[in-house]
N, C-alpha and C. Protein backbone atom coordinates (compact mmCIF):
# COMPACT_ATOMS: atom_id res chain seq x y z
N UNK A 1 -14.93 -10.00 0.79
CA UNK A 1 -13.80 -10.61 1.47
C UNK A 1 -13.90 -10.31 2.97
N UNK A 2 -13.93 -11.09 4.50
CA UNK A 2 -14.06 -11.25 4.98
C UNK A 2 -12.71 -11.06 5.95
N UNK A 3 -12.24 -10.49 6.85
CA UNK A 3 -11.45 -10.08 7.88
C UNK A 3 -11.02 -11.42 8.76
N UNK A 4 -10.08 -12.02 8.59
CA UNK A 4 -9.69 -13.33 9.58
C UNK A 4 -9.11 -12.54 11.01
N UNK A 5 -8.41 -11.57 10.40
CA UNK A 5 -7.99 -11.15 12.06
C UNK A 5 -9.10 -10.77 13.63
N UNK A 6 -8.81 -10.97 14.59
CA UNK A 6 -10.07 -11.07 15.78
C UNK A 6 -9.96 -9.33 15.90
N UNK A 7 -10.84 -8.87 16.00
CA UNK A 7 -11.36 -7.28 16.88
C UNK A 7 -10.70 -7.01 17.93
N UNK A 8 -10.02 -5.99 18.25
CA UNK A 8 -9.91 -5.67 19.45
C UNK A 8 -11.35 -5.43 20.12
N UNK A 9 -10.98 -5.36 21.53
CA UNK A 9 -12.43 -5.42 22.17
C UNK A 9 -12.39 -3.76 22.72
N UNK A 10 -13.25 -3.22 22.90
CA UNK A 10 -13.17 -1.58 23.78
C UNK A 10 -13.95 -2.04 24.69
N UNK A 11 -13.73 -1.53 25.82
CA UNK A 11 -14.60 -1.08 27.07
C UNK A 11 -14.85 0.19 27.22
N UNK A 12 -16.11 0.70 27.34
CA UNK A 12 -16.11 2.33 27.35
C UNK A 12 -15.95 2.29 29.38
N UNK A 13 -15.34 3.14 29.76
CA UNK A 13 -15.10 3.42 31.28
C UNK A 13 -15.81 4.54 31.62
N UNK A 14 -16.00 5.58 30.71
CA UNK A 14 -16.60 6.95 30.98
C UNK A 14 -17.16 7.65 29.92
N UNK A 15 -18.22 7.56 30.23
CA UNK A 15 -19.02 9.01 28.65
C UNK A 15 -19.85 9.51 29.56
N UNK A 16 -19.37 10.82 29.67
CA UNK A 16 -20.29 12.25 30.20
C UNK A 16 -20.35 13.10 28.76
N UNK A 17 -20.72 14.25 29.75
CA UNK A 17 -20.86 15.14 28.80
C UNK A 17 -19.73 15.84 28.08
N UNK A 18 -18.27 15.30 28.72
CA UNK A 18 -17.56 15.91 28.04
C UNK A 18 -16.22 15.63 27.47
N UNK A 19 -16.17 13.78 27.95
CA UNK A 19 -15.19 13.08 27.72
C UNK A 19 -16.10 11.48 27.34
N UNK A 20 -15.33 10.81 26.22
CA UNK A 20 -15.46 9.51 26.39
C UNK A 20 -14.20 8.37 26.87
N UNK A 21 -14.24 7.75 27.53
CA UNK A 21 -12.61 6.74 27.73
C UNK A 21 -12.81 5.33 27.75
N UNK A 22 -12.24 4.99 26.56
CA UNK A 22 -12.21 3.88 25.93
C UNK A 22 -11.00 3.13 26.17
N UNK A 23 -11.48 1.72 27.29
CA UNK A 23 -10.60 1.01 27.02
C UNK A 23 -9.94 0.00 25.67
N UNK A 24 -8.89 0.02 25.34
CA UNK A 24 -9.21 -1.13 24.33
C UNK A 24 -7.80 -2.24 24.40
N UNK A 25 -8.29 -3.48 24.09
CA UNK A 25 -7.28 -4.78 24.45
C UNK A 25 -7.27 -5.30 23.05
N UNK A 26 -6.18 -5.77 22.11
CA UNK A 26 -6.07 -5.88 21.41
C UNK A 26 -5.39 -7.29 21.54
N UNK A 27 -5.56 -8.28 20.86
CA UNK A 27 -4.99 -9.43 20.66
C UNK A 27 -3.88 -9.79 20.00
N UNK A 28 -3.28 -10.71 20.19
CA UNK A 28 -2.22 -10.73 18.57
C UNK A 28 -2.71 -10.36 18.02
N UNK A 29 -2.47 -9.68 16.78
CA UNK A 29 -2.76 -9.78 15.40
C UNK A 29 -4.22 -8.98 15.03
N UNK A 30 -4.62 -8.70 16.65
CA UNK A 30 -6.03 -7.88 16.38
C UNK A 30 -5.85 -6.57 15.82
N UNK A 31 -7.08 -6.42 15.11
CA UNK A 31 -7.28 -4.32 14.58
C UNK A 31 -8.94 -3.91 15.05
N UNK A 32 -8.98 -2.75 15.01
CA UNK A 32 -10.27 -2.17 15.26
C UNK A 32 -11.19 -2.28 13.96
N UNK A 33 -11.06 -2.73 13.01
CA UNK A 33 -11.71 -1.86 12.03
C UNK A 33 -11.54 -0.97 11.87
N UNK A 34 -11.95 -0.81 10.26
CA UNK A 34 -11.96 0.46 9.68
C UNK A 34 -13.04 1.68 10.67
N UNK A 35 -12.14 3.04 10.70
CA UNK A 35 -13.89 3.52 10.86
C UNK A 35 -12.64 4.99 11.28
N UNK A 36 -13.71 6.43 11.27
CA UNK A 36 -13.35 7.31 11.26
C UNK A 36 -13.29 8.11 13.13
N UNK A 37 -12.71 8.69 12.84
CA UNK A 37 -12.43 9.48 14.42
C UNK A 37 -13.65 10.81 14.28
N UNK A 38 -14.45 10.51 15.27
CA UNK A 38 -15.66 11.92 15.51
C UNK A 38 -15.41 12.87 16.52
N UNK A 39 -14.23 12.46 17.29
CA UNK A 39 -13.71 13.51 18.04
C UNK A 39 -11.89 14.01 18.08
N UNK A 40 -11.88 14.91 18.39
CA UNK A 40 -10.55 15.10 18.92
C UNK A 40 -9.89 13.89 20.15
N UNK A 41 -8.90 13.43 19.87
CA UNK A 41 -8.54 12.00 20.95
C UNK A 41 -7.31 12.06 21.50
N UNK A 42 -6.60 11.41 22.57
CA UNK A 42 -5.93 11.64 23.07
C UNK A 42 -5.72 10.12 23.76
N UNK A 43 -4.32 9.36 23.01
CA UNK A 43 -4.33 7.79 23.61
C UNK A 43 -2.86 7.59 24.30
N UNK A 44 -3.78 6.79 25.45
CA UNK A 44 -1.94 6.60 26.48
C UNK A 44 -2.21 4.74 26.67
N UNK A 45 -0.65 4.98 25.94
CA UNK A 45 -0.38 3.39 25.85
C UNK A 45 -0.06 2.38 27.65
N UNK A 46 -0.99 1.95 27.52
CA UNK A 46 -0.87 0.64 28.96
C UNK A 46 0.40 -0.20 29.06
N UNK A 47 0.58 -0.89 27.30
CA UNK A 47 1.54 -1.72 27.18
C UNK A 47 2.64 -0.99 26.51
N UNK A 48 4.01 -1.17 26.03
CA UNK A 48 5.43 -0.95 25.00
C UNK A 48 4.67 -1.78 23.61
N UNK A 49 4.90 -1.58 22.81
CA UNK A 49 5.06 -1.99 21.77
C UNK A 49 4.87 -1.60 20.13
N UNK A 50 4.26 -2.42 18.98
CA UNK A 50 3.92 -1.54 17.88
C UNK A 50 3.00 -2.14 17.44
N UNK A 51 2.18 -0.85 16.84
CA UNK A 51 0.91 -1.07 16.38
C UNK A 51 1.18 -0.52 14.89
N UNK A 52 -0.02 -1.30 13.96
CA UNK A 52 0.74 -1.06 12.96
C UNK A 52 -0.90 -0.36 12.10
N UNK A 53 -0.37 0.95 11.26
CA UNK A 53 -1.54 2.14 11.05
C UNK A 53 -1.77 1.98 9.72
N UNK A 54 -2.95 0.99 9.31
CA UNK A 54 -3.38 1.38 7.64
C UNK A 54 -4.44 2.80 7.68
N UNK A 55 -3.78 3.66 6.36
CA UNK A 55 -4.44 4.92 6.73
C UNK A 55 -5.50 5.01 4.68
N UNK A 56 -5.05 3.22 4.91
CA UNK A 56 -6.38 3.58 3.17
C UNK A 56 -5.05 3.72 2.10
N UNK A 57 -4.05 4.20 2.29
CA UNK A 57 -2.80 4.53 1.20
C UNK A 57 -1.79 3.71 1.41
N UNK A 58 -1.14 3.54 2.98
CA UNK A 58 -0.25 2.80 3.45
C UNK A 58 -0.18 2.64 4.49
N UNK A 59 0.31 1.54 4.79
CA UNK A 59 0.25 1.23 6.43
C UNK A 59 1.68 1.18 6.96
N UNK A 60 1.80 1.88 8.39
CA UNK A 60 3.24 2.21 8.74
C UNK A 60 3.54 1.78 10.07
N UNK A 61 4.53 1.62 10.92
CA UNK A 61 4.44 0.99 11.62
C UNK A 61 4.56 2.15 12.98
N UNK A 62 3.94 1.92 13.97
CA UNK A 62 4.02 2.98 14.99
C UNK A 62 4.34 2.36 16.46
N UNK A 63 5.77 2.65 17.22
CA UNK A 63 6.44 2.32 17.95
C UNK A 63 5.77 3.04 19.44
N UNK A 64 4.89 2.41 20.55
CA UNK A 64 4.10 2.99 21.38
C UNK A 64 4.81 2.57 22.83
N UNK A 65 5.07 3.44 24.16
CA UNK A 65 5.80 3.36 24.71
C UNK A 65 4.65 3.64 26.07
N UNK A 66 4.88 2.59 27.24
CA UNK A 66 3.66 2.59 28.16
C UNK A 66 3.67 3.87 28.39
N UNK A 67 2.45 4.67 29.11
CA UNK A 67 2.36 6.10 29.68
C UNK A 67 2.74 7.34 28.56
N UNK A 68 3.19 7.46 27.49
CA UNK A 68 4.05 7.99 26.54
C UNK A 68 2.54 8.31 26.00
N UNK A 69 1.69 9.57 26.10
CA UNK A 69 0.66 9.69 25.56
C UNK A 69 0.71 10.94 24.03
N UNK A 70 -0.31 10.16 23.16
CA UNK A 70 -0.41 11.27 22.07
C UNK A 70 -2.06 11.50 22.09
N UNK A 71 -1.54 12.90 21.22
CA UNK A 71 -3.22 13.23 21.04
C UNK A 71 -3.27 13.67 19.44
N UNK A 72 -4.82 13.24 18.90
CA UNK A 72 -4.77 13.69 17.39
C UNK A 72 -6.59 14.58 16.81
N UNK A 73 -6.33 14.85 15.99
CA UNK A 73 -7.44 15.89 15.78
C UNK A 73 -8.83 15.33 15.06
N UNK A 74 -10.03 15.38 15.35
CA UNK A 74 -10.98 14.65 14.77
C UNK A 74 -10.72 14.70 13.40
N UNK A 75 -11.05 13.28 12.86
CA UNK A 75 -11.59 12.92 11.21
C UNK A 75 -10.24 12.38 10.64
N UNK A 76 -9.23 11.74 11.38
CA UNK A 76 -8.09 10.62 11.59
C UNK A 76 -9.07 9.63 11.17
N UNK A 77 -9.11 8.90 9.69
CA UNK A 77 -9.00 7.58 9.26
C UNK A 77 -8.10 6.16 9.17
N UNK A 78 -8.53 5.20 9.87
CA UNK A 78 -7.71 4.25 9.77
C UNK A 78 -8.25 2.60 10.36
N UNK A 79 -7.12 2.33 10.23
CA UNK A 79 -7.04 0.60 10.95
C UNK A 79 -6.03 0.53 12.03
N UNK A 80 -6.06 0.08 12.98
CA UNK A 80 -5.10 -0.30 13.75
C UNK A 80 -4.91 -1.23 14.31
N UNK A 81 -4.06 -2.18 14.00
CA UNK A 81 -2.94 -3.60 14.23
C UNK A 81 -2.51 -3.69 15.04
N UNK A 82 -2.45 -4.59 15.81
CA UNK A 82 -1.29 -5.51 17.08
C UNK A 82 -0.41 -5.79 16.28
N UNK A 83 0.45 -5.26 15.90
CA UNK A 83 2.06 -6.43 15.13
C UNK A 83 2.53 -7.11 16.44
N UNK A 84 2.22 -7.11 17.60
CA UNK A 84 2.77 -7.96 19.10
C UNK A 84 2.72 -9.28 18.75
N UNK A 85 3.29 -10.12 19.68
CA UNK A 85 2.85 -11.34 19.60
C UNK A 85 2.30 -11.77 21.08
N UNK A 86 1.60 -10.43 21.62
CA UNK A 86 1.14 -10.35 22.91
C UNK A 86 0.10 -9.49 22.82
N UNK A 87 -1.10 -9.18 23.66
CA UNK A 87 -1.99 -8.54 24.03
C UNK A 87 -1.48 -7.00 24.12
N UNK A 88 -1.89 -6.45 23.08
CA UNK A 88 -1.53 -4.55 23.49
C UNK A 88 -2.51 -3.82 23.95
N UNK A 89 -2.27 -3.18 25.24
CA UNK A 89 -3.81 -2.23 25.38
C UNK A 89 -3.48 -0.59 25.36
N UNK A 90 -4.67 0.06 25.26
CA UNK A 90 -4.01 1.23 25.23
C UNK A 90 -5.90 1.85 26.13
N UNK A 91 -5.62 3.07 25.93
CA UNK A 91 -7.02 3.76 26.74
C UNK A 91 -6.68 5.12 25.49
N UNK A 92 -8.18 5.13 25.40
CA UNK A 92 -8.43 6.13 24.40
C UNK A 92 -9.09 7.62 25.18
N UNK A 93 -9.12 8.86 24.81
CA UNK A 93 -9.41 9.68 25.50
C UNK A 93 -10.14 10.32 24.60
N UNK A 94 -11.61 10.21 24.19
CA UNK A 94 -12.33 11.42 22.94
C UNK A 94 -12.92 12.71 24.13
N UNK A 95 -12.53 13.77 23.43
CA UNK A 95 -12.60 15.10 23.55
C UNK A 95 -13.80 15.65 23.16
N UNK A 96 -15.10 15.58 23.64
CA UNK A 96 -16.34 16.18 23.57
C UNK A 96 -16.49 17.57 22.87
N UNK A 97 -17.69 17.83 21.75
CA UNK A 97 -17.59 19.68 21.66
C UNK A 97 -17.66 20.02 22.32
């Protein structure tokens, strides 16, 4: 079965040795794919809005507020959704060993 929804897109802005920063623009209705977290991360929302988190069990809805930054601990599984009916971006922050 095949994914109709479009990809968000990432831009990487920075990978040294001790940070990566990932832009990412999300479309209506866009998600990242599935795929696992290899670092410790830290994401500050660009736009207001909600993104919505399948974590494989259930998917919940998560209310993101511009500048309002969180951070979470490597090996976070999931999907993540635009529920917008607008472009959401956010910038990702991975945390190097």
């Amino acid at each position: 079965m095949t994914d109709a929804r479009p990809l968000a897109v990432p831009t990487v802005q920075v990978d040294n040795a001790r940070v990566k920063v990932t832009e990412w623009r999300f479309p209506p209705g866009g998600h990242t794919g599935w795929h696992r977290h290899e670092m410790d991360y830290v994401v500050v929302p660009i736009t207001s809005g909600r993104l919505d988190i399948d974590n494989g069990r259930e998917v919940f809805a998560a209310e993101l507020t511009s500048g309002v930054s969180y951070a979470r601990d490597i090996g976070v599984e999931h999907d993540v959704i635009n529920a917008n009916d607008f472009e959401f971006v956010f910038v990702e922050i991975e945390v190097k060993p």
